[in-house]
Protein backbone atom coordinates (compact mmCIF):
# COMPACT_ATOMS: atom_id res chain seq x y z
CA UNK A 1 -13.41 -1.74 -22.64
CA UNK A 2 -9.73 -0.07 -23.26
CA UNK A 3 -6.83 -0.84 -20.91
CA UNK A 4 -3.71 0.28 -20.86
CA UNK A 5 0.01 0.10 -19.19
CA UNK A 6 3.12 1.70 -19.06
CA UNK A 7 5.73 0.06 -17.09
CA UNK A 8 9.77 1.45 -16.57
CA UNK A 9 12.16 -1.44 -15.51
CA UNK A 10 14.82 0.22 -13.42
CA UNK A 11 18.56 -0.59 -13.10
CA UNK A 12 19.41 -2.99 -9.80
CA UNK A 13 18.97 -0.59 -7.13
CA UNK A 14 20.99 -2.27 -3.42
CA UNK A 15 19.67 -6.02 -3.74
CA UNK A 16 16.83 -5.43 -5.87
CA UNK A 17 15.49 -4.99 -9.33
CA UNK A 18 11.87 -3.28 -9.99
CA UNK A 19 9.85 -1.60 -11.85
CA UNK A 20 7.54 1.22 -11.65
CA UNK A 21 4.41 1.47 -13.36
CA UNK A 22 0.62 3.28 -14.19
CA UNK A 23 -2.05 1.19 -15.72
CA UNK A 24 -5.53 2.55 -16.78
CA UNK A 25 -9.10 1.20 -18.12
CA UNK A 26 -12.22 2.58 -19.45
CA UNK A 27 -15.12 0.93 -19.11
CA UNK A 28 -18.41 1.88 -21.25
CA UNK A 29 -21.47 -0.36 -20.61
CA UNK A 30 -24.80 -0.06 -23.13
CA UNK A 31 -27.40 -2.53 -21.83
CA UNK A 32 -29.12 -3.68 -25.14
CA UNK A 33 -32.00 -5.34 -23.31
CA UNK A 34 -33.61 -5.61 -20.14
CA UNK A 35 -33.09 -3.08 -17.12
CA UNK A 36 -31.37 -5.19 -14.69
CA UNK A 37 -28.82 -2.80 -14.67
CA UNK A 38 -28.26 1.16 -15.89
CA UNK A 39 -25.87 2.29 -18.80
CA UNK A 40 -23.02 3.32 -16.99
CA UNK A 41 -19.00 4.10 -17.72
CA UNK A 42 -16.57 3.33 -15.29
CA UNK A 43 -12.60 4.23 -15.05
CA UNK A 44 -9.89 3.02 -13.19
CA UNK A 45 -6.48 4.60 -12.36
CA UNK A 46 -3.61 3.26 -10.95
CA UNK A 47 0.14 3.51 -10.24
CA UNK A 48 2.80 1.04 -8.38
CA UNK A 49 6.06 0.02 -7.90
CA UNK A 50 7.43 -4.01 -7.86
CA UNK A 51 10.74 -4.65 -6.19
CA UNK A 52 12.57 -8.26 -6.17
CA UNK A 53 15.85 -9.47 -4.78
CA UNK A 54 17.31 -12.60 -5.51
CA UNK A 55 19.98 -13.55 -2.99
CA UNK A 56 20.34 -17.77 -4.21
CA UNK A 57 18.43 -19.09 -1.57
CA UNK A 58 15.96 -16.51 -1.15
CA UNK A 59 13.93 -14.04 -2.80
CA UNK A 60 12.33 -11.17 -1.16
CA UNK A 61 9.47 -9.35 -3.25
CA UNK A 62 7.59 -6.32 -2.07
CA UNK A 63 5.08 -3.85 -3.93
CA UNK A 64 2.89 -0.49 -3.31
CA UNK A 65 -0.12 -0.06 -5.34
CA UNK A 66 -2.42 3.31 -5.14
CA UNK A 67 -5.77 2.80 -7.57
CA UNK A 68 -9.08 5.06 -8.08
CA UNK A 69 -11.87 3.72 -9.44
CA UNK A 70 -14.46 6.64 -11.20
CA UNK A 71 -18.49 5.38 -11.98
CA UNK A 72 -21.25 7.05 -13.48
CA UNK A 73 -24.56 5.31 -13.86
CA UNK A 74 -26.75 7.04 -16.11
CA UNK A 75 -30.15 7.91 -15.75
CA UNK A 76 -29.47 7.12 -11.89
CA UNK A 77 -29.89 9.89 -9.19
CA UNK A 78 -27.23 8.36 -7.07
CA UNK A 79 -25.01 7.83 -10.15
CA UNK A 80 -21.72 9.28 -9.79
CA UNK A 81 -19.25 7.55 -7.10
CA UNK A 82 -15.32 7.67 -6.67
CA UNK A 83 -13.22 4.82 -4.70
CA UNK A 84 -9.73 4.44 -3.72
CA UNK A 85 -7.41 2.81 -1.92
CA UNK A 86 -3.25 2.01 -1.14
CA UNK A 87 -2.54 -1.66 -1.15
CA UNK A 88 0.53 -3.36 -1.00
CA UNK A 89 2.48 -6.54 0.05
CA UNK A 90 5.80 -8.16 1.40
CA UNK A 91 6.63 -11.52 0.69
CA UNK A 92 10.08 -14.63 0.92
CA UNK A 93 10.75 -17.49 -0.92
CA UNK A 94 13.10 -19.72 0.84
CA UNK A 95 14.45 -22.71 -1.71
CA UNK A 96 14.74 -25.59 -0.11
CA UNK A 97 16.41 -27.27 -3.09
CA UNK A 98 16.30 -27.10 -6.57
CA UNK A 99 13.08 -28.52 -6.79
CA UNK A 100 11.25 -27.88 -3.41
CA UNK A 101 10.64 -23.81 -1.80
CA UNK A 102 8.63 -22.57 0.87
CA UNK A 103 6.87 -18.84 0.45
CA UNK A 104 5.17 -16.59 2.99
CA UNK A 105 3.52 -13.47 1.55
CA UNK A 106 1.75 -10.65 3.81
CA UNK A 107 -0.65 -8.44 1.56
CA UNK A 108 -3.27 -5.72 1.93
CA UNK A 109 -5.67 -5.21 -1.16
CA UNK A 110 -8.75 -3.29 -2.40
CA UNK A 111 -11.94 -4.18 -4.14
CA UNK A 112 -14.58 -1.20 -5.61
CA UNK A 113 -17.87 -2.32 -5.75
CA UNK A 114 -19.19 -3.06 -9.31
CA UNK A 115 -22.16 -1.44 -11.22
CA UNK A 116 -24.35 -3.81 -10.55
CA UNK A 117 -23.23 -3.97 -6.83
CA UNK A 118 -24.44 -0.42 -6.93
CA UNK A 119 -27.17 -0.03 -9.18
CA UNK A 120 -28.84 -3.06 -10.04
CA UNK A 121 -32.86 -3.00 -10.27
CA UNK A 122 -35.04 -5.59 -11.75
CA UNK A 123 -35.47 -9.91 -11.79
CA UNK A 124 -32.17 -11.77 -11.84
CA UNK A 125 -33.34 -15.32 -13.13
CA UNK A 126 -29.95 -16.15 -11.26
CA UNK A 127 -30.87 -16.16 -8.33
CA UNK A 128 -34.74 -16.06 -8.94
CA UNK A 129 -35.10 -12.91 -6.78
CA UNK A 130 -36.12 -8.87 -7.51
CA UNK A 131 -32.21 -7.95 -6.96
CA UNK A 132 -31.52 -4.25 -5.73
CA UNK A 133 -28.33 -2.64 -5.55
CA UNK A 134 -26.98 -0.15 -3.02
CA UNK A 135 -25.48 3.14 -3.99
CA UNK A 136 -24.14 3.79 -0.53
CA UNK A 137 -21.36 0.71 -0.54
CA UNK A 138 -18.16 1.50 0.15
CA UNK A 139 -15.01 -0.36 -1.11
CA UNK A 140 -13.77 -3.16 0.52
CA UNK A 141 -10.37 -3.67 2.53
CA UNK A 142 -8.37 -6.80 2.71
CA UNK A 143 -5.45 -7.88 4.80
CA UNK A 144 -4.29 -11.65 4.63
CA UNK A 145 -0.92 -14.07 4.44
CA UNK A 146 -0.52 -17.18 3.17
CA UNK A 147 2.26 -19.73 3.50
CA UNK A 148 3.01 -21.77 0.64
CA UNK A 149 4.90 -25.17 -0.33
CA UNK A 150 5.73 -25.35 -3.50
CA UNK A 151 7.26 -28.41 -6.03
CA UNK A 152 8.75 -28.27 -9.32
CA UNK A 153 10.56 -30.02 -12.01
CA UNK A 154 10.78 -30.59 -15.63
CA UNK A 155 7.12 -32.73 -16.07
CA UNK A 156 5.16 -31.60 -12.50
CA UNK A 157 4.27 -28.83 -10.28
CA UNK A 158 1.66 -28.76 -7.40
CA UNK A 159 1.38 -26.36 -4.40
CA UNK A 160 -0.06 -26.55 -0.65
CA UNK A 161 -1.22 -23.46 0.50
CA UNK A 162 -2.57 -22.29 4.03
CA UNK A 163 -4.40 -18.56 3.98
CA UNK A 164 -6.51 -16.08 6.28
CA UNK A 165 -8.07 -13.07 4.58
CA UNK A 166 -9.59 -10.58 7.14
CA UNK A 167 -12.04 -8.17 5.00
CA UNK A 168 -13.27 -4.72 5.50
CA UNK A 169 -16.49 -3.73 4.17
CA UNK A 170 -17.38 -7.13 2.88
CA UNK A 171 -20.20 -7.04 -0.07
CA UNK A 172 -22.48 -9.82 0.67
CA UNK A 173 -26.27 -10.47 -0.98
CA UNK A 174 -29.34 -10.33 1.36
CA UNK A 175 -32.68 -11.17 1.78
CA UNK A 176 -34.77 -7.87 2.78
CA UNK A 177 -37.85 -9.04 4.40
CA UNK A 178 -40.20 -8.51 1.45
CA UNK A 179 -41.13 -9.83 -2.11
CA UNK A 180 -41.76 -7.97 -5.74
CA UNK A 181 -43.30 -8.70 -8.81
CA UNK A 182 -42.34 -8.33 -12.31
CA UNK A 183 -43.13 -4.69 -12.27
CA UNK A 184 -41.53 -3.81 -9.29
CA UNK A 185 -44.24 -3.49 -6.98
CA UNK A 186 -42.65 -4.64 -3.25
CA UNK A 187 -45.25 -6.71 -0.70
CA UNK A 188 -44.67 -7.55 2.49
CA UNK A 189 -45.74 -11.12 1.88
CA UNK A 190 -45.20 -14.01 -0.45
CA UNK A 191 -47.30 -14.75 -2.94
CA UNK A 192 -48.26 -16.01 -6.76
CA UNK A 193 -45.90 -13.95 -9.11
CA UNK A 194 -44.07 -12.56 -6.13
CA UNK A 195 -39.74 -13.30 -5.51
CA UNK A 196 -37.69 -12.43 -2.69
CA UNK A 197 -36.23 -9.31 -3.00
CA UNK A 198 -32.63 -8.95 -2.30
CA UNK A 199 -29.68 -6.33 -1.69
CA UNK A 200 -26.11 -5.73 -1.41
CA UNK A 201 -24.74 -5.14 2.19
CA UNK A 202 -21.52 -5.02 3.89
CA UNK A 203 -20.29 -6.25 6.63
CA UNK A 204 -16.63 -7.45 8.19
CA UNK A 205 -15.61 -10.73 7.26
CA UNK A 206 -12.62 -13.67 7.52
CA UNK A 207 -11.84 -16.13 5.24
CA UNK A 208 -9.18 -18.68 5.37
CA UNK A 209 -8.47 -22.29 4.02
CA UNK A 210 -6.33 -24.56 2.15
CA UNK A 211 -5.49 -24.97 -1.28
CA UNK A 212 -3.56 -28.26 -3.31
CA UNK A 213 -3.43 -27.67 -6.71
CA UNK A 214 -1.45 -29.82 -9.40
CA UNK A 215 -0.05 -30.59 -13.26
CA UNK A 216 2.49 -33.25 -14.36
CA UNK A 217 2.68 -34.13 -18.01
CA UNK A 218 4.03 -37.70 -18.37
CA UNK A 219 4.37 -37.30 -22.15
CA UNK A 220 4.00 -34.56 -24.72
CA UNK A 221 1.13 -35.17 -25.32
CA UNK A 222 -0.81 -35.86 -21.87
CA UNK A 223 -1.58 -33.51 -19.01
CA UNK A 224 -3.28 -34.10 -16.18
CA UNK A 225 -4.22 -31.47 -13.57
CA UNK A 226 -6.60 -30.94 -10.64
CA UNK A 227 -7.15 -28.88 -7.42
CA UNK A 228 -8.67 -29.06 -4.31
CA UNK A 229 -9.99 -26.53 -1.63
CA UNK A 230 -11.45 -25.99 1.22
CA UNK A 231 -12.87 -22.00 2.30
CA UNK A 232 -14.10 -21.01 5.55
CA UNK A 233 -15.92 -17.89 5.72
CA UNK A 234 -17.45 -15.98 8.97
CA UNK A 235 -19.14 -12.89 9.15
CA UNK A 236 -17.18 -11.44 12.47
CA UNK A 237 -19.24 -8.17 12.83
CA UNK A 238 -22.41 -10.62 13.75
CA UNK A 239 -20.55 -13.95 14.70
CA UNK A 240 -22.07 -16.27 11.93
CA UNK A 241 -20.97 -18.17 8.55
CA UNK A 242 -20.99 -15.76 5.73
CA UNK A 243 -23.90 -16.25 3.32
């Protein structure tokens, strides 16, 4: 994998400083062994702009973002597939003091499905299942905010964050009803030899939580850090947890 970037910092433009930028990757992927998943490249494109305006006791960020994503599975019928999507996202920091702030972001985002979202065929010992993919998935679609308190000085930092995530398109993994062997053959049934067989599907989903997260270093020579977090998900196309 090669990726690449080319950003250009602007002068102060109003309030705010930016910068505007295009980033790239290419992707090739040789399977050496097994056939879980196809030889396939994959390219990404993508160009955005950053903004940020520092007025003392608050800063004000915002950003576009426009990326393509290009994959081509070999030895696939289905194997060629192109996804895109604008994001961007508005956010405030107020500072409370020189140690405490409080942050509110709003941001909409975009997810292509992988290659072996797409185009996966064979036993994943993972999940002890015949996994299939699904050529047809589209990309997925977020919009979400999160509010933020936030602590810092010269040994410690932690965070306390509330969020909601509401997601297009969600890729999610699925039981289909019926079982495979080794060699691929599908049955309707379980049986000696036989797994579950499983696929990618999409659906609309929330998620939304809490997240504490911490480091303090009482001495050169000692950190200590943890986190903690709590997700709920819920599948709001069919009123049920996610899987």
């Amino acid at each position: 994998r090669l990726d690449a970037k080319l950003a250009l910092v602007h002068p102060q433009i109003g309030i705010f400083d930016g910068e505007i930028g295009i980033e790239g990757y290419d992707k090739e992927q040789n399977v050496r062994a097994g056939h879980l998943v196809p030889d396939a490249d994959e390219t990404g494109q993508s160009i955005y702009l950053f903004e940020e305006a520092d007025l003392e006791q608050w800063v004000l960020q915002w950003g576009l973002r426009y990326d393509t994503r290009d994959i081509e599975a070999k030895e696939t019928a289905e194997g060629n597939r192109r996804f895109s999507a604008m994001g961007g996202s508005i956010g405030a920091t107020y500072k409370i003091d020189p140690r405490w702030n409080v942050a509110v972001n709003i941001s909409r985002g975009f997810r292509a499905p992988s290659i072996f979202e797409l185009y996966a065929d064979g036993v994943h010992g993972g999940v002890q299942a015949y996994q299939t993919g699904n050529p047809d998935l589209g990309e997925e679609t977020t919009l979400g905010g999160d509010l933020s308190l936030r602590y810092k000085d010269e040994t410690t930092k932690a965070s306390f964050t509330l969020y909601r995530t509401y997601i297009d398109d969600y890729i999610y993994l699925a039981n289909t009803g019926y079982y495979r062997n080794t060699a691929g053959v599908r049955f309707t049934s379980a049986g000696t030899g036989r797994m579950a067989e499983m696929t990618n599907r999409q659906t609309d989903a929330r998620m939304q939580g809490i997240e504490f997260a911490f480091e303090t270093r009482p001495c050169d020579a000692l950190r200590f850090d943890g986190a903690f977090e709590i997700i709920e998900g819920k599948d709001t196309a069919n009123d049920r947890d996610l899987t």
